[in-house]
C-alpha atoms as a PDB file:
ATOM      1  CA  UNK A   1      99.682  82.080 108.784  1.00  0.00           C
ATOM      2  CA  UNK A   2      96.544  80.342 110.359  1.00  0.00           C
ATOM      3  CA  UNK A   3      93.236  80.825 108.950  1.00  0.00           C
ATOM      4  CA  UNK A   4      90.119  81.650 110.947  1.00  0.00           C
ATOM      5  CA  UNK A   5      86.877  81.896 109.877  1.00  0.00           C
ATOM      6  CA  UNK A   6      84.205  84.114 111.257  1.00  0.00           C
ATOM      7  CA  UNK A   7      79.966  83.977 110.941  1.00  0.00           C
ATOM      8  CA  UNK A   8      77.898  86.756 109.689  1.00  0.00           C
ATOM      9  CA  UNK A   9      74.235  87.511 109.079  1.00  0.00           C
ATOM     10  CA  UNK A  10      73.796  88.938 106.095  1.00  0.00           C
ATOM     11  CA  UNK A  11      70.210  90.085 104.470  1.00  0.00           C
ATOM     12  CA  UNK A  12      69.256  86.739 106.615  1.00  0.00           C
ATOM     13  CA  UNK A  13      71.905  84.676 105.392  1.00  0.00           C
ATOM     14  CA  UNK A  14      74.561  83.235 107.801  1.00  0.00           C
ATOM     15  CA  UNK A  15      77.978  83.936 105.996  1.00  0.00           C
ATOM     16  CA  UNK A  16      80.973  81.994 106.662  1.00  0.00           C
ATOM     17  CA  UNK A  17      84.219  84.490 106.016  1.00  0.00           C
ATOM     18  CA  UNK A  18      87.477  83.193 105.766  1.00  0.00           C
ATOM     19  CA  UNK A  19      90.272  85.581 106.889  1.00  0.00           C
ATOM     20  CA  UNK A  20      93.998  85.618 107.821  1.00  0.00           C
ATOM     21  CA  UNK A  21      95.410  88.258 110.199  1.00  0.00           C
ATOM     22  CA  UNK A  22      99.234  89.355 109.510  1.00  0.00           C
ATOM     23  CA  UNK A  23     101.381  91.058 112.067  1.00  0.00           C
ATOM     24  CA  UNK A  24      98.714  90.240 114.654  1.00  0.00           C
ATOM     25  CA  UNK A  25     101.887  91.819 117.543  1.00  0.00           C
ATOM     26  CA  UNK A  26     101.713  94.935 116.500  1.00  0.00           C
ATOM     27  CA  UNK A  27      98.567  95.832 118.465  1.00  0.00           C
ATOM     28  CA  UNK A  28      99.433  99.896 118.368  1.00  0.00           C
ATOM     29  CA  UNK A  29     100.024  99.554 114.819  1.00  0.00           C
ATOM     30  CA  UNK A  30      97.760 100.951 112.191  1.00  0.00           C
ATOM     31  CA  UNK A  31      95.822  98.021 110.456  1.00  0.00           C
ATOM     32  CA  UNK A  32      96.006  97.503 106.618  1.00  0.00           C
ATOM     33  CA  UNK A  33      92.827  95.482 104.737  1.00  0.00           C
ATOM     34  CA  UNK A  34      93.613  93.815 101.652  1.00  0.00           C
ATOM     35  CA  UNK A  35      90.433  93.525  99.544  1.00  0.00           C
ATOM     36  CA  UNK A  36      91.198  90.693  96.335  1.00  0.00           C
ATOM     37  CA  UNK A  37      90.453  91.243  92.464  1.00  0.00           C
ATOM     38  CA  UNK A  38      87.256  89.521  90.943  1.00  0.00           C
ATOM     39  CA  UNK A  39      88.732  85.699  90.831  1.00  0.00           C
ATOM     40  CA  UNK A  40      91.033  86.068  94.210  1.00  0.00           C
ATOM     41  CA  UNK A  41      90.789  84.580  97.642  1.00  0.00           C
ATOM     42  CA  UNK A  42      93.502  84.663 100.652  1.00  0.00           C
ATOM     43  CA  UNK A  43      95.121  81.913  99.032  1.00  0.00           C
ATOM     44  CA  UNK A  44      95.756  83.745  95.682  1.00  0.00           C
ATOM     45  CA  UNK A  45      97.325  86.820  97.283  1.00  0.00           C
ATOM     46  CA  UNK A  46     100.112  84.387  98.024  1.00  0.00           C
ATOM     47  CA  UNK A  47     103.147  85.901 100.040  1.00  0.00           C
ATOM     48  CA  UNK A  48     102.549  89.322  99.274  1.00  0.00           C
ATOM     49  CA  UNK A  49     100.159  90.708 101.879  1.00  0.00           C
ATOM     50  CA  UNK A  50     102.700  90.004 104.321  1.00  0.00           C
ATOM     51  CA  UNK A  51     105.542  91.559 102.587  1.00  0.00           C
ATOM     52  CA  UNK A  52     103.935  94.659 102.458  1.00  0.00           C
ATOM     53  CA  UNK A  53     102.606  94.775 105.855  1.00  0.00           C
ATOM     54  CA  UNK A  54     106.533  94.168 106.865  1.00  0.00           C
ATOM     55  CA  UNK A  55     107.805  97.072 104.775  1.00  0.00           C
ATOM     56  CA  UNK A  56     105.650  99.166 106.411  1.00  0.00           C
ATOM     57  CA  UNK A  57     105.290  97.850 110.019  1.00  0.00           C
ATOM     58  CA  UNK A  58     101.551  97.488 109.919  1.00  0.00           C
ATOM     59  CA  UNK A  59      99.091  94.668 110.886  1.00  0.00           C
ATOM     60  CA  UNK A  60      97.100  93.485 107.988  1.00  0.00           C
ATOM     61  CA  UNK A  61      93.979  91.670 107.593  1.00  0.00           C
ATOM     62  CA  UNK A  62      93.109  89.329 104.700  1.00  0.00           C
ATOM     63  CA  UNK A  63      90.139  87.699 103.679  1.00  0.00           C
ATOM     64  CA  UNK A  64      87.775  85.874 100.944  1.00  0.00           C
ATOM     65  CA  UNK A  65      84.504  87.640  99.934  1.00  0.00           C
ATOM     66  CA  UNK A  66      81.618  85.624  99.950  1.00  0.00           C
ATOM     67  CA  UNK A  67      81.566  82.864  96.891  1.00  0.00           C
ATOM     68  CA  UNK A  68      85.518  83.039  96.888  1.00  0.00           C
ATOM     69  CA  UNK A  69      88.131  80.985  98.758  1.00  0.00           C
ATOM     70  CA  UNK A  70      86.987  78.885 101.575  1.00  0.00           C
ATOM     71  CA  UNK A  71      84.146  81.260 102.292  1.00  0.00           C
ATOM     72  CA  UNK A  72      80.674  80.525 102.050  1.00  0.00           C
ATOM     73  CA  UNK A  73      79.866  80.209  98.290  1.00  0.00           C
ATOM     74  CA  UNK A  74      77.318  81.719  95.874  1.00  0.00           C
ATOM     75  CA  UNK A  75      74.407  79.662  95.521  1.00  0.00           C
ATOM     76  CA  UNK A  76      74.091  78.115  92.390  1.00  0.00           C
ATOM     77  CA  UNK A  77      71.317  79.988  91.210  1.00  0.00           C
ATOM     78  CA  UNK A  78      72.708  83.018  92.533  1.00  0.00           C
ATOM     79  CA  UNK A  79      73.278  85.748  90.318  1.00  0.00           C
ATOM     80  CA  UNK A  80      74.767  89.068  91.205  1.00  0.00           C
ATOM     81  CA  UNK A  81      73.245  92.009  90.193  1.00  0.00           C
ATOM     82  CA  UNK A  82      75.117  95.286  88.917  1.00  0.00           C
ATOM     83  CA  UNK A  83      75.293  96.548  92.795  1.00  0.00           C
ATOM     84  CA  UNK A  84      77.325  93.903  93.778  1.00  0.00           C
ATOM     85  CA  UNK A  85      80.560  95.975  94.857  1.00  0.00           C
ATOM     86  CA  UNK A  86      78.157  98.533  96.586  1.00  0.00           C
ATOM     87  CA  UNK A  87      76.575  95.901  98.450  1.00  0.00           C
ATOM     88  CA  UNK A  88      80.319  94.255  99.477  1.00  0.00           C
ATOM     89  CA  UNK A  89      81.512  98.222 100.326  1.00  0.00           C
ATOM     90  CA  UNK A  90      78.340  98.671 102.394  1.00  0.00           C
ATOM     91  CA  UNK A  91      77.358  96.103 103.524  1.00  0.00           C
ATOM     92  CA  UNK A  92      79.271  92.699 104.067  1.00  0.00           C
ATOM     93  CA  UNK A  93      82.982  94.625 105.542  1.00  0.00           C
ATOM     94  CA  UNK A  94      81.205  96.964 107.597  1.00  0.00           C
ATOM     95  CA  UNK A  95      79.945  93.764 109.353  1.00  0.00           C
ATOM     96  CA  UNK A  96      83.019  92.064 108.941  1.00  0.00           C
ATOM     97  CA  UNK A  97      84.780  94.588 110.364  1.00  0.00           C
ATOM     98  CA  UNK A  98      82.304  94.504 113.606  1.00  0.00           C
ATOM     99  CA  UNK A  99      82.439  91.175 113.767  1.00  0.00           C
ATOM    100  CA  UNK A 100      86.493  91.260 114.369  1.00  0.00           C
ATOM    101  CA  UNK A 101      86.025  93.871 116.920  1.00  0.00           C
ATOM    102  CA  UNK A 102      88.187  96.296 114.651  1.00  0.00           C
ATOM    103  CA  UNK A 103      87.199  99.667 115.724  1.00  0.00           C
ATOM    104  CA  UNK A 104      90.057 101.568 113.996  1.00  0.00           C
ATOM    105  CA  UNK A 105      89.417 103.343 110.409  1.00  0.00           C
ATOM    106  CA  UNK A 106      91.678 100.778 108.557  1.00  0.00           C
ATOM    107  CA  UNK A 107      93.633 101.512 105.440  1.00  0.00           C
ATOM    108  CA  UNK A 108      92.427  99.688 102.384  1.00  0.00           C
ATOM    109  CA  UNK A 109      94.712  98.036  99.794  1.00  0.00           C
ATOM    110  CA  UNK A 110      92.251  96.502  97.257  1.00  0.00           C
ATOM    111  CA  UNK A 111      92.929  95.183  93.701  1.00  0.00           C
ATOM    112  CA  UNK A 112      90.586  95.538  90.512  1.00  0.00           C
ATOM    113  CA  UNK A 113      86.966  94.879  91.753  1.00  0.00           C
ATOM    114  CA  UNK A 114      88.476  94.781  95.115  1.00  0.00           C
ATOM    115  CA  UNK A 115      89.920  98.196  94.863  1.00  0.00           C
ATOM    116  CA  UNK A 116      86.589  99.467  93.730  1.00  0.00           C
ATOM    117  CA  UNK A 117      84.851  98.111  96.993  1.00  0.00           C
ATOM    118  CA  UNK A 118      87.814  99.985  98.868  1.00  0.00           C
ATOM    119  CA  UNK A 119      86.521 103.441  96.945  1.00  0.00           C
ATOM    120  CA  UNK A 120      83.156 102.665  97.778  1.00  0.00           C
ATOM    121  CA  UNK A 121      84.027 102.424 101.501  1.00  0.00           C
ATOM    122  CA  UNK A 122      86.128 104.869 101.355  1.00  0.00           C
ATOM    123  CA  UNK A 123      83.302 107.156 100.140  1.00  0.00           C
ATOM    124  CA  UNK A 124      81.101 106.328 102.882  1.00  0.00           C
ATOM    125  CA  UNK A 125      82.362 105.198 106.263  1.00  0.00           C
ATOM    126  CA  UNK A 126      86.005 106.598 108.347  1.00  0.00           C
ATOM    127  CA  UNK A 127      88.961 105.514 106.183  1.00  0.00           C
ATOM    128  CA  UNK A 128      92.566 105.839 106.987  1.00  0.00           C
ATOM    129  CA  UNK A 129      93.711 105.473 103.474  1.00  0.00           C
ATOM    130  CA  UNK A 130      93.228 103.824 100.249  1.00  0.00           C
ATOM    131  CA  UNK A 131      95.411 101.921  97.848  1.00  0.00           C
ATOM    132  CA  UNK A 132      94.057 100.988  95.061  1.00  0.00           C
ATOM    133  CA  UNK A 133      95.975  98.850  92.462  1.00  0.00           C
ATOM    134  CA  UNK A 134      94.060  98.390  88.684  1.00  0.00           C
ATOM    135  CA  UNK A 135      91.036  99.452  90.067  1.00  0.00           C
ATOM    136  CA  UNK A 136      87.109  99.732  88.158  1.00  0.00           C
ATOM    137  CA  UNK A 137      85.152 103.101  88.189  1.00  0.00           C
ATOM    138  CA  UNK A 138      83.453 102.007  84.833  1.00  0.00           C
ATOM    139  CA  UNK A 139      83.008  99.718  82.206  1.00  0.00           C
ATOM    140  CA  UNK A 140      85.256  99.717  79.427  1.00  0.00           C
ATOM    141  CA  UNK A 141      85.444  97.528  76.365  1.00  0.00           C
ATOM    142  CA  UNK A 142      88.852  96.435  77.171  1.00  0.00           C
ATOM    143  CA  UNK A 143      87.392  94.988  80.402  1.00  0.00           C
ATOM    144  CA  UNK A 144      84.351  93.193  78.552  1.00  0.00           C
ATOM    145  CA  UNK A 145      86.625  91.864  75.930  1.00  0.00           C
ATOM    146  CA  UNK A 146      89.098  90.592  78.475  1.00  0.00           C
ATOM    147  CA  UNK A 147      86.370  88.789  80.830  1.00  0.00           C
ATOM    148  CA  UNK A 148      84.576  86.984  77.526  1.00  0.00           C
ATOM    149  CA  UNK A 149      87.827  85.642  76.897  1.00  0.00           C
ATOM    150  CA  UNK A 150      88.300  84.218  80.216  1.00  0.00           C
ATOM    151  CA  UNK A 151      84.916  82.910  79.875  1.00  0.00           C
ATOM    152  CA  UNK A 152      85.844  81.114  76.463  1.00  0.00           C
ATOM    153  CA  UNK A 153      89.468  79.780  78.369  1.00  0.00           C
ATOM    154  CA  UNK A 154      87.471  78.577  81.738  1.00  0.00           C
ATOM    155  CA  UNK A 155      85.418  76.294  79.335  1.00  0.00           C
ATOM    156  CA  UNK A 156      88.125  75.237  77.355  1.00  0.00           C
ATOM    157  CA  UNK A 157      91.319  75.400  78.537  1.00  0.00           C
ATOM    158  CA  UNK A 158      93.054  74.145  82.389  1.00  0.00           C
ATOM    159  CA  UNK A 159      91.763  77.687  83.595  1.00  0.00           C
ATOM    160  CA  UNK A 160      89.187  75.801  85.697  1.00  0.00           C
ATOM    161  CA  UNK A 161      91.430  73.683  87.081  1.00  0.00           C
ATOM    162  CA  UNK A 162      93.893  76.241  87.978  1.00  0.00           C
ATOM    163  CA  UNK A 163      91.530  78.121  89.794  1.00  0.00           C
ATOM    164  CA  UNK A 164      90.016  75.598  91.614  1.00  0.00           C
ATOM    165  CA  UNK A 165      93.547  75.493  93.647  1.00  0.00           C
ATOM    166  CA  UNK A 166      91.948  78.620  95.425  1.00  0.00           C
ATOM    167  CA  UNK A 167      88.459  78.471  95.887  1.00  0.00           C
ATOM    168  CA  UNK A 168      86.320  75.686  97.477  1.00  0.00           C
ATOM    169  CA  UNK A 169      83.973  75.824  94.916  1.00  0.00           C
ATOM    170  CA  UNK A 170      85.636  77.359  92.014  1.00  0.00           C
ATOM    171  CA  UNK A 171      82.057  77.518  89.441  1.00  0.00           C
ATOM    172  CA  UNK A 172      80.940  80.044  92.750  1.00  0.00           C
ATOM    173  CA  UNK A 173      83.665  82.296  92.719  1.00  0.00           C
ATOM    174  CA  UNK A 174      84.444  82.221  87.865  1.00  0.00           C
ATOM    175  CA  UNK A 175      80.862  82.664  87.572  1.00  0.00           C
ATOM    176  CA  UNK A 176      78.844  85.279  89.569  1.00  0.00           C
ATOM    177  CA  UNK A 177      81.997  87.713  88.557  1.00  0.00           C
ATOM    178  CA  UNK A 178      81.837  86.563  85.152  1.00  0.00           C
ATOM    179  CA  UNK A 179      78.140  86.188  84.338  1.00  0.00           C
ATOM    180  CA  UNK A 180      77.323  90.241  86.130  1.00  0.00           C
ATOM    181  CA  UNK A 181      80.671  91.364  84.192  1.00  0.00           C
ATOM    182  CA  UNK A 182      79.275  90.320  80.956  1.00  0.00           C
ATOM    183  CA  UNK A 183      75.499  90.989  81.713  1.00  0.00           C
ATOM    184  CA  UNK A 184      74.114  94.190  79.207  1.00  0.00           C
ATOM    185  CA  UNK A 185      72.665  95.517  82.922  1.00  0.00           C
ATOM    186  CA  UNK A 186      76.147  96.096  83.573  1.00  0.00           C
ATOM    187  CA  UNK A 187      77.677  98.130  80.943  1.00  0.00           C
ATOM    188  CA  UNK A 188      76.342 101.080  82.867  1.00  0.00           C
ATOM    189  CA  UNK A 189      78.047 100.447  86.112  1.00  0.00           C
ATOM    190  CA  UNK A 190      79.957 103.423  87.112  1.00  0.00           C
ATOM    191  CA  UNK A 191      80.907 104.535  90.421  1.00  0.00           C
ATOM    192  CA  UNK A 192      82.611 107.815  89.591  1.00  0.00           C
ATOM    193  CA  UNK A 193      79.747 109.767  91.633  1.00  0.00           C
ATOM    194  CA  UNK A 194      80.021 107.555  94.964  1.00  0.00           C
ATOM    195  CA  UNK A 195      83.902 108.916  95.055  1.00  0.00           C
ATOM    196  CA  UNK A 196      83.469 112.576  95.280  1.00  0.00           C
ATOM    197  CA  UNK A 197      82.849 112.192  98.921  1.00  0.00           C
ATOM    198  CA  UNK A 198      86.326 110.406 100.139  1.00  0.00           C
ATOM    199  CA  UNK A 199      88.488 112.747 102.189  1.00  0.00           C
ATOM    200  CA  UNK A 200      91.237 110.222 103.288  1.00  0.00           C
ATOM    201  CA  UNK A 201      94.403 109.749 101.166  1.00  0.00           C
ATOM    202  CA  UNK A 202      94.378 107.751  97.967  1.00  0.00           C
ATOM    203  CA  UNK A 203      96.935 106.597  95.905  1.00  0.00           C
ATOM    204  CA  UNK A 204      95.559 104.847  92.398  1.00  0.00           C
ATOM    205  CA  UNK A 205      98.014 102.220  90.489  1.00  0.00           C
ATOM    206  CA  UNK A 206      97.957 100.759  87.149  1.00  0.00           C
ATOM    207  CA  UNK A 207      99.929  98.666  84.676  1.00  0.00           C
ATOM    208  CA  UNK A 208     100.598 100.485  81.084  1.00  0.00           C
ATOM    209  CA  UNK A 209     100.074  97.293  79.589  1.00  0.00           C
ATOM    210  CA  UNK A 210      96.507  96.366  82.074  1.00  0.00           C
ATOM    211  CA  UNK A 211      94.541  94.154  80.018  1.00  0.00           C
ATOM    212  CA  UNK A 212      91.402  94.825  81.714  1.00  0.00           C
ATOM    213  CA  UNK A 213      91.635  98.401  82.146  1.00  0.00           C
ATOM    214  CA  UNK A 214      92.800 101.406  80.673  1.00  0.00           C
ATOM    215  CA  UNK A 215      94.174 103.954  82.664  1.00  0.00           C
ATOM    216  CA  UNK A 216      91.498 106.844  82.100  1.00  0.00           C
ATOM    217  CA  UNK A 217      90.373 104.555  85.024  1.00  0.00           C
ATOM    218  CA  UNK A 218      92.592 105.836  87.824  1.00  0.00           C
ATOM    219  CA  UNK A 219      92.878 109.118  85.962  1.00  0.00           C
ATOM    220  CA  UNK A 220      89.172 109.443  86.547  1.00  0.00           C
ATOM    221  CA  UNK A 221      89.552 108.791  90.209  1.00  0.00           C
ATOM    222  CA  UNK A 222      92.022 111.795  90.345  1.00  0.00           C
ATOM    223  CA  UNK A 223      89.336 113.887  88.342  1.00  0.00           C
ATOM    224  CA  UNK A 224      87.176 113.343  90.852  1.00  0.00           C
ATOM    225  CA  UNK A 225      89.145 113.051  93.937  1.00  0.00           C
ATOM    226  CA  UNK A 226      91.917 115.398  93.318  1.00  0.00           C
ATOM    227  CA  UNK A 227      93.904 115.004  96.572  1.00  0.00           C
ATOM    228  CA  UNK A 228      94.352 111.477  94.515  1.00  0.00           C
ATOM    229  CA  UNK A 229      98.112 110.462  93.881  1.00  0.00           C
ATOM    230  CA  UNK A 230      98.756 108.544  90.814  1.00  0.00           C
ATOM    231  CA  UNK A 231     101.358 105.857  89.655  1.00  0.00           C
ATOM    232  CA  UNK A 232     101.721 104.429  85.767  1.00  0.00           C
ATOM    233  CA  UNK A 233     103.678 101.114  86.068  1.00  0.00           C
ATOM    234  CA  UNK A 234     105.543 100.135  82.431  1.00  0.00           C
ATOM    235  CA  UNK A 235     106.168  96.618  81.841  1.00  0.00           C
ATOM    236  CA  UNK A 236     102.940  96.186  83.819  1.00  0.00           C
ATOM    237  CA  UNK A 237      99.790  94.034  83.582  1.00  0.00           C
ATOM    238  CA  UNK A 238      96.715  94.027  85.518  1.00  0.00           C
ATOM    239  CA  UNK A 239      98.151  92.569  88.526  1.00  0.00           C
ATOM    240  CA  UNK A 240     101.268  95.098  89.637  1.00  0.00           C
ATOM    241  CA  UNK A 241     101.856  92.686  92.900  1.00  0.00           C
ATOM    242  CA  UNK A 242     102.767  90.077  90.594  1.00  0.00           C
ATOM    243  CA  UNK A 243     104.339  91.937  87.790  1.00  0.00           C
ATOM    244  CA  UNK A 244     105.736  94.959  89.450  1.00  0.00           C
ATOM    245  CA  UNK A 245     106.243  93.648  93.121  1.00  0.00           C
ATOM    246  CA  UNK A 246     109.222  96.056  94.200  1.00  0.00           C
ATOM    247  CA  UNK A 247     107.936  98.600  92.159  1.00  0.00           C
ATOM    248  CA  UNK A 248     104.619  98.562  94.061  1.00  0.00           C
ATOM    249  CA  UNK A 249     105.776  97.981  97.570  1.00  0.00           C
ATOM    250  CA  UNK A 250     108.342 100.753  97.084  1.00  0.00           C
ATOM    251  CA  UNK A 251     105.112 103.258  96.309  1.00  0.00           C
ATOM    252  CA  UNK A 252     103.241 102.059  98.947  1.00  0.00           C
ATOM    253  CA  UNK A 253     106.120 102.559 101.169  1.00  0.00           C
ATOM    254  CA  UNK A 254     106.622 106.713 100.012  1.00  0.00           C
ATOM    255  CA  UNK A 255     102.549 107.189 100.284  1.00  0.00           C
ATOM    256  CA  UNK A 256     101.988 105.405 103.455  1.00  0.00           C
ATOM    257  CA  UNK A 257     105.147 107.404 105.396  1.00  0.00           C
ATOM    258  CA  UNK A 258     103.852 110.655 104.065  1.00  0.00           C
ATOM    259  CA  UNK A 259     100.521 110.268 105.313  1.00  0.00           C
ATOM    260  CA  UNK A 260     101.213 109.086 108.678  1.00  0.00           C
ATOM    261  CA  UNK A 261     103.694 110.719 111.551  1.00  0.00           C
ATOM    262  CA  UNK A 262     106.460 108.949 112.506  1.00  0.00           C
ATOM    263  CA  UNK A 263     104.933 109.402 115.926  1.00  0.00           C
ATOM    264  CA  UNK A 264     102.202 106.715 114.738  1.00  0.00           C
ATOM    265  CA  UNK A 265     105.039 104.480 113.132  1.00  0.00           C
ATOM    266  CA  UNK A 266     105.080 101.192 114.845  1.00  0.00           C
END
């Protein structure tokens, strides 16, 4: 896969986005945006974007949020503030979107914070469908507990260096998710009111075993999205794709083919 990068403005700032296009033949076919979890980047996806876009004969579209990846990072005394999601949802792929010239309604396949910036699009602009694997509607104390802990093992364990195989500047991309995450401002973040306007088709996964979530978080999203389909993983952390791989691809698979005619099958 080759990696391109393209520039936007944002709130006056020019924004350097790195992004990876799968499946780029399949022009008629519907297009499939993968939106990464509060530490990822294209890089950390690894291999299994493109798997699923094979299974299910779509084109996909994969890219770094700013301060992640090779993207343009957070400046150092950046700090995010508890609308960061919103302002990623709203904001920075609408006009990432434009910028690529995609004027489909793409599906969304987003993980953790990324699969809360896929129900905040969702909720506002022409969605083909959402997947949403360990996603965030609220805080919990499971998730604060969870991200102080990675604080204490990025300062004193190889967790830094580890990371820093995926992100240009790895302090950008640990530390505006950590610091807002942890921030008292934060502890009333809750989007569950931005989702009662989605229309399009959702399905919500989780792990049993999610360390950062329980799962009154996607049951939540059916509560107030009831059209929402659901799927408990056992044996399952917070990142299905890694723990769960056939297990997720195989829902994916059912959801996607009952949602679109095989007329609109590639």
């Amino acid at each position: 896969m080759n990696t391109a990068w393209v520039s936007l403005d944002w709130h006056g700032r020019a924004l350097r986005i790195e992004h990876q296009w799968l499946n780029a033949h399949l022009t008629d076919a519907p297009l499939l945006v993968f939106l990464h979890e509060g530490l990822g980047s294209v890089a950390m996806w690894r291999d299994y974007p493109q798997k699923l876009c094979d299974a299910l004969g779509v084109r996909g579209l994969v890219y770094s949020r700013p301060g992640y990846g090779q993207s343009t990072p957070r400046d150092a005394n950046e700090r995010w503030t508890p609308d960061f999601m919103h302002r990623q949802a709203h904001d920075v792929l609408p006009a990432l979107l434009k910028a690529l010239d995609v004027t489909q309604a793409p599906w969304l396949f987003g993980h953790s914070d990324g699969g809360s910036i896929a129900l905040l699009f969702a909720a506002r602009y022409p969605t083909a469908g959402v997947i949403v694997v360990a996603p965030h509607i609220m805080v919990e104390e499971i998730s604060v507990s969870s991200i102080a802990s990675a604080k204490e093992a990025y300062e004193n364990t190889d967790l830094r260096q580890r990371l820093a195989r995926y992100h240009a500047d790895v302090d950008s991309a640990f530390g505006g998710w950590n610091q807002i995450w942890l921030a008292p401002e934060f502890r009333d973040w809750s989007i569950e009111k931005d989702m009662v306007t989605i229309t399009c088709p959702v399905l919500a996964i989780q792990g049993v075993n999610d360390e950062y979530g329980t799962l009154a978080q996607i049951r939540d999203i059916q509560r107030h999205v009831p059209h929402t389909q659901l799927l408990e993983l056992d044996n399952c952390g917070h990142s299905p794709h890694r723990d769960q791989p056939q297990a997720l691809t195989q829902a994916c698979v059912r959801f996607f083919q009952t949602q679109v005619s095989p007329t609109a099958q590639p």
